[in-house]
PDB file of N, CA and C in Angstrom:
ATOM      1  N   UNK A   1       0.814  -1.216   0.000  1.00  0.00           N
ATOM      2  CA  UNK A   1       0.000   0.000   0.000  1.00  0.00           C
ATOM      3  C   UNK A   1       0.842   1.257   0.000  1.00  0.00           C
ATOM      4  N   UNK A   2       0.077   2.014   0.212  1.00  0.00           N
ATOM      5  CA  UNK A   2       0.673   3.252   0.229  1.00  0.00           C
ATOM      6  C   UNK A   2       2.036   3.565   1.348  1.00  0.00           C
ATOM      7  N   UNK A   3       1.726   2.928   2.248  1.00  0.00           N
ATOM      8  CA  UNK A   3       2.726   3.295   3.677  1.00  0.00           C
ATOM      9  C   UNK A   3       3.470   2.551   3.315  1.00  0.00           C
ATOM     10  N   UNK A   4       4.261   1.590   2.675  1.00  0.00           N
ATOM     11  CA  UNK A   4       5.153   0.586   1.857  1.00  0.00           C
ATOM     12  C   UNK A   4       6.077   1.711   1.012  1.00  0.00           C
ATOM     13  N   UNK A   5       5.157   2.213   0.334  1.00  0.00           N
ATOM     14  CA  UNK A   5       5.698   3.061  -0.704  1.00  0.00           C
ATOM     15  C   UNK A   5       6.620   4.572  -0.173  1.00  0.00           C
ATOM     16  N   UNK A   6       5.609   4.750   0.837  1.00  0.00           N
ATOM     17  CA  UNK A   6       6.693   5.724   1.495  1.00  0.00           C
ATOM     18  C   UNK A   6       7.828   5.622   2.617  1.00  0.00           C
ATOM     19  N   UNK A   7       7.815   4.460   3.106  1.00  0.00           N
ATOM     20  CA  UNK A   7       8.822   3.920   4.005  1.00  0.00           C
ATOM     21  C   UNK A   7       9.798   3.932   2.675  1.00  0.00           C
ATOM     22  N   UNK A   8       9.670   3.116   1.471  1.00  0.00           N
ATOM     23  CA  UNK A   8      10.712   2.982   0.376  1.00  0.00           C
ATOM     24  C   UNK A   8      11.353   4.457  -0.004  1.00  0.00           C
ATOM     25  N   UNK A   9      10.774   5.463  -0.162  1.00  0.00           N
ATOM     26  CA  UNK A   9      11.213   6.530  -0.726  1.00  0.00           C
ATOM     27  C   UNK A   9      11.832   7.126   0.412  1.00  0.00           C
ATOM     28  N   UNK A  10      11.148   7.223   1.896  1.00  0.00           N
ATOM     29  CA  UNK A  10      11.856   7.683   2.853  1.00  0.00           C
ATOM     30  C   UNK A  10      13.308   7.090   2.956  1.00  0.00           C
ATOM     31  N   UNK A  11      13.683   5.502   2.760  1.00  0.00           N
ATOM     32  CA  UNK A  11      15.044   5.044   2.977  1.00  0.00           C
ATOM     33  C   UNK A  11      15.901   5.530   2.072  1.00  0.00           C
ATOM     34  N   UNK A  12      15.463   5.678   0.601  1.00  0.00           N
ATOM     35  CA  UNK A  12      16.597   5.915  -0.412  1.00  0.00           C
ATOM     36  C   UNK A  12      16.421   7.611   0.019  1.00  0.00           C
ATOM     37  N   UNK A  13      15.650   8.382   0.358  1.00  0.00           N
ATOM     38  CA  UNK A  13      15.681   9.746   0.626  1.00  0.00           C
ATOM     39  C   UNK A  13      17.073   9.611   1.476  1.00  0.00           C
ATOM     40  N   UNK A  14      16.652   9.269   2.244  1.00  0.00           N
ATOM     41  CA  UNK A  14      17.763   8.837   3.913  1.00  0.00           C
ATOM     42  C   UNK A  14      19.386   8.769   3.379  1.00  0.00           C
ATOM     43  N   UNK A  15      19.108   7.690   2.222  1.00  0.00           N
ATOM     44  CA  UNK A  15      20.597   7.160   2.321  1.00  0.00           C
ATOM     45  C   UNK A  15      21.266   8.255   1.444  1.00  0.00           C
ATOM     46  N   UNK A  16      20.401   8.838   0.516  1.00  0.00           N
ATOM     47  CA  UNK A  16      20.772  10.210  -0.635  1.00  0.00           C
ATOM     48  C   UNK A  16      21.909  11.229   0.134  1.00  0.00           C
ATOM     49  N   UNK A  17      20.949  11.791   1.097  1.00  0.00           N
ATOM     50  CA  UNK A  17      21.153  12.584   2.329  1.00  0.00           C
ATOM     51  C   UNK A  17      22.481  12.077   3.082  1.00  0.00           C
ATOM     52  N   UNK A  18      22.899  11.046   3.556  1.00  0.00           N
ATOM     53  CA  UNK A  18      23.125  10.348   4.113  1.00  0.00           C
ATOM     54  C   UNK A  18      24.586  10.572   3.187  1.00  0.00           C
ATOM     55  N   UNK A  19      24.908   9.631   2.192  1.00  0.00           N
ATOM     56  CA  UNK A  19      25.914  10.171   1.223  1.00  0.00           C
ATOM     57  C   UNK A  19      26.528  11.714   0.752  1.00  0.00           C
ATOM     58  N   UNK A  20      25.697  12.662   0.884  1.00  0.00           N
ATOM     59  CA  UNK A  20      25.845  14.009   0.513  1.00  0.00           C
ATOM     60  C   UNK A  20      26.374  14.500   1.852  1.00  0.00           C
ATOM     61  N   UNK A  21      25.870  14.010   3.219  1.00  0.00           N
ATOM     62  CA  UNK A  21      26.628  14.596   4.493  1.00  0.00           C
ATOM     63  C   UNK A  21      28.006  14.139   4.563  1.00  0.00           C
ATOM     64  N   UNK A  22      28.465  12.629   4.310  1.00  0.00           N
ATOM     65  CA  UNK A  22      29.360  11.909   4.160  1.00  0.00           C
ATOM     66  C   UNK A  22      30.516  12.837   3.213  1.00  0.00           C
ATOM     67  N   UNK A  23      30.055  13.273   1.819  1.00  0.00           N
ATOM     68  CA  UNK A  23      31.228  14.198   1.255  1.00  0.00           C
ATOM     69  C   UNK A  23      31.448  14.977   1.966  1.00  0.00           C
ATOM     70  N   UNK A  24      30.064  16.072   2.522  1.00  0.00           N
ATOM     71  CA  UNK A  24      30.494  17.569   2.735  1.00  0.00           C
ATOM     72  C   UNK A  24      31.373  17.095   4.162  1.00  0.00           C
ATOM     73  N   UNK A  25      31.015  16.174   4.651  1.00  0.00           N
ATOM     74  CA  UNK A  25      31.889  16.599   5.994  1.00  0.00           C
ATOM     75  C   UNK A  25      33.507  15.902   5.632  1.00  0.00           C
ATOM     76  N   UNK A  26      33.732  15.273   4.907  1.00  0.00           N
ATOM     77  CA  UNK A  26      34.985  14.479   4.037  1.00  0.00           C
ATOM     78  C   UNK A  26      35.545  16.251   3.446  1.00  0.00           C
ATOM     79  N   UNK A  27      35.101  17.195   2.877  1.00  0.00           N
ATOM     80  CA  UNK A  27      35.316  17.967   2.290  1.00  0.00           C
ATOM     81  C   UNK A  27      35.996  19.421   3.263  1.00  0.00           C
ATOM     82  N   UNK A  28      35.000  19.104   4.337  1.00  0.00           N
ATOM     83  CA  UNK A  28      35.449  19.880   5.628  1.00  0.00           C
ATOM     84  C   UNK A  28      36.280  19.687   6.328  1.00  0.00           C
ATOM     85  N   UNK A  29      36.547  18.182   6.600  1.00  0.00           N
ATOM     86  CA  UNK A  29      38.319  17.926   7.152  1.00  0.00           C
ATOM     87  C   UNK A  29      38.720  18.155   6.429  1.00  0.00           C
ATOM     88  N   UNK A  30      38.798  17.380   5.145  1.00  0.00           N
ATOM     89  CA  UNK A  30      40.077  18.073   4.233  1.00  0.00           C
ATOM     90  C   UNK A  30      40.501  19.474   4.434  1.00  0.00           C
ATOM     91  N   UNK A  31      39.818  20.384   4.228  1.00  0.00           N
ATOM     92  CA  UNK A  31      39.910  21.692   4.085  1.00  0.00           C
ATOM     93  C   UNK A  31      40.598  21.977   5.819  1.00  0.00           C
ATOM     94  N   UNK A  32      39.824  21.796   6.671  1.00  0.00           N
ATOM     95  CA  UNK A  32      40.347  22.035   8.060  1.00  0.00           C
ATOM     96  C   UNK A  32      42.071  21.800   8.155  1.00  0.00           C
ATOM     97  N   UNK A  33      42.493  20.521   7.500  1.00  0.00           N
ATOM     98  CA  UNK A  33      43.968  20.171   7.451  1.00  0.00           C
ATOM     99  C   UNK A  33      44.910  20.762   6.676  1.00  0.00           C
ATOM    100  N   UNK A  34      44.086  21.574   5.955  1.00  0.00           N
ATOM    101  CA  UNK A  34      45.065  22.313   4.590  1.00  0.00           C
ATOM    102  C   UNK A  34      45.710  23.545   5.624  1.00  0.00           C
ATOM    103  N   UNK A  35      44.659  23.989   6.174  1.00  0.00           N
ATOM    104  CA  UNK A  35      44.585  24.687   7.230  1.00  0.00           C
ATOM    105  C   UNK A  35      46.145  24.942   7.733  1.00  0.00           C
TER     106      UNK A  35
END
């Protein structure tokens, strides 16, 4: 049903998110160490 469908979109939402925090904060040490 419907609540299936949005648990599914909520996880890949999640993991999207989830990957994009993973760079920026990968991007922010880096930068902190150049430092």
């Amino acid at each position: 049903g419907f609540g299936s469908l949005f648990k599914f979109l909520a996880k890949k939402v999640a993991k999207t998110v989830a990957k994009q925090a993973a760079k920026q904060g990968a991007k922010y040490i880096a930068n902190k160490q150049m430092e």
